[in-house]
Structures are given as C-alpha cells and as structure tokens.
Protein backbone atom coordinates (compact mmCIF):
# COMPACT_ATOMS: atom_id res chain seq x y z
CA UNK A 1 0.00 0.00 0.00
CA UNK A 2 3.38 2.48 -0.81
CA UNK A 3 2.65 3.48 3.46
CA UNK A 4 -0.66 4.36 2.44
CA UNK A 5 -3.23 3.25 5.74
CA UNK A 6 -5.90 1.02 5.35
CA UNK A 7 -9.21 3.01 4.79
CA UNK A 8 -12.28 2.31 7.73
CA UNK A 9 -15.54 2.77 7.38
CA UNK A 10 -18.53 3.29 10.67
CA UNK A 11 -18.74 -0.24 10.42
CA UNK A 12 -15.75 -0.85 11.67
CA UNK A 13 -14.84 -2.63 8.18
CA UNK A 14 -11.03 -2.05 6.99
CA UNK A 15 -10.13 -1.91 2.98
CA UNK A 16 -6.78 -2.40 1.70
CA UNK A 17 -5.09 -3.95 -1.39
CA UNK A 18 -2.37 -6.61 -1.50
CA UNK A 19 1.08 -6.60 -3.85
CA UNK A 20 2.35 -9.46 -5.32
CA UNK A 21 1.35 -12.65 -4.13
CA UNK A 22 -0.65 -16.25 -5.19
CA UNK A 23 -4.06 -16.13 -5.26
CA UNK A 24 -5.91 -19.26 -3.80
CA UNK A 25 -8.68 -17.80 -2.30
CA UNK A 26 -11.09 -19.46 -5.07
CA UNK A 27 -9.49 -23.36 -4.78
CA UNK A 28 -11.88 -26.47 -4.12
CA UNK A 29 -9.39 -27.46 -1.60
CA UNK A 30 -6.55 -25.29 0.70
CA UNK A 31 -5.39 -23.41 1.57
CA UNK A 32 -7.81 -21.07 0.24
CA UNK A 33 -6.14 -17.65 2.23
CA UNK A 34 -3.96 -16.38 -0.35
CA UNK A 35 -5.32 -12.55 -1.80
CA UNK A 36 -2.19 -11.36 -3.91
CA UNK A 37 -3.20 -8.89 -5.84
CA UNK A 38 -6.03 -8.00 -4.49
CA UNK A 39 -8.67 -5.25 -2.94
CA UNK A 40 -9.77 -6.52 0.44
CA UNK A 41 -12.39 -5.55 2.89
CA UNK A 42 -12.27 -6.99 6.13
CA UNK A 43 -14.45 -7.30 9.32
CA UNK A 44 -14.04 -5.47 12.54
CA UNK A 45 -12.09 -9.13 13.73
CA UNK A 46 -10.12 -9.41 10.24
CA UNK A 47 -11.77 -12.23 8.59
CA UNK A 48 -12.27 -11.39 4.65
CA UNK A 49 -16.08 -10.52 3.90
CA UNK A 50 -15.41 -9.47 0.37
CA UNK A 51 -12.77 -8.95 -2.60
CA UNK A 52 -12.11 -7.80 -6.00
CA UNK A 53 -9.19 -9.81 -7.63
CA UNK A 54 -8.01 -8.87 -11.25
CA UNK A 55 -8.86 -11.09 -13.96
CA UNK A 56 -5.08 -10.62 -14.99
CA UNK A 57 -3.95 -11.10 -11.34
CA UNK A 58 -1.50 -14.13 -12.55
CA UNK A 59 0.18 -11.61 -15.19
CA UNK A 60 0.41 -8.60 -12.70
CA UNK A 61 2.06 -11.58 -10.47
CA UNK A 62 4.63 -12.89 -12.84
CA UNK A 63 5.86 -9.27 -14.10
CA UNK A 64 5.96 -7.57 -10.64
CA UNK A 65 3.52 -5.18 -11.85
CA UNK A 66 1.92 -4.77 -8.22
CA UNK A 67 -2.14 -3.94 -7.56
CA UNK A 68 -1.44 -2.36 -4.67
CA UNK A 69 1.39 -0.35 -5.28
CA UNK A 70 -0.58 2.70 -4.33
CA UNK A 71 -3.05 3.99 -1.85
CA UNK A 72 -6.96 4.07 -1.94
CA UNK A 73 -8.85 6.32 -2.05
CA UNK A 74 -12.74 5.78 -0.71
CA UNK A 75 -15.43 8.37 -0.62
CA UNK A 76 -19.22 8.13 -0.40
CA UNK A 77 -22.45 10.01 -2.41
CA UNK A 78 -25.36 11.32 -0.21
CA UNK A 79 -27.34 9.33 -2.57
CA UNK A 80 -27.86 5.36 -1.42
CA UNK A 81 -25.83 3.18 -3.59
CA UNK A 82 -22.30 1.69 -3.84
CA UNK A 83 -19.45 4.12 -2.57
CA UNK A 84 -16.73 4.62 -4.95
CA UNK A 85 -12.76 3.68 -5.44
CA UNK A 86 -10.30 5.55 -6.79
C-alpha cells in the first residue's frame, strides 16, 4: 500500500489492497487464504467478507507489476448506492 493506511468505514470494516502474491482464495481445496493482488475488505475481527481480484492477477504476479502499489482512495455520495474507489 506504498505506506498508504488502510481506509475504515462506521462499520468498523477495513479496505486495503495486496502486492504481489498467489491467489488461492477461489481453490476447491486449501489453503484457500492467499489474496495477492487484491482489494480486500475486512471485518471489525479481520476475517475477509469481500474482494475484488483482477482477472489478470497471474500476469500482474509474474511481471511484478503490483495492484497495490498505491493507496486508496474511498469516498461516499449522499445518494444510497455503492461508494466509490479511486
């Protein structure tokens, strides 16, 4: 996250991305707790509720071409409906 801090919404919910890394988190069979290259949001006692994983997320692997090389940036519409990433 280039020293970047997780983001935290009222929900206590944290959001971060990963760097380089295997991805497992979709296997039949473990481990199944790999997230490289991926955006993250976890609950208030860490456990992953959701993610967003490139579809290239092998490539950005084998090149060292990092997701999460950067910070986030969150911010939220008065209007109900997804908030937004940047």
């Amino acid at each position: 996250m280039s020293g970047g801090a997780p983001a935290a919404d009222s929900s206590n919910n944290l959001y971060l991305t990963t760097g380089n890394g295997i991805f497992d988190a979709t296997n039949t069979s473990g481990p199944t707790n790999d997230y490289g290259d991926s955006f993250l949001k976890l609950t208030g006692s860490l456990s992953v509720s959701q993610y967003f994983t490139p579809s290239s997320q092998a490539s950005l692997n084998a090149n060292d071409q990092d997701f999460g090389a950067g910070g986030r940036l969150f911010w939220w519409t008065s209007s109900p409906g997804p908030f937004h990433i940047s």
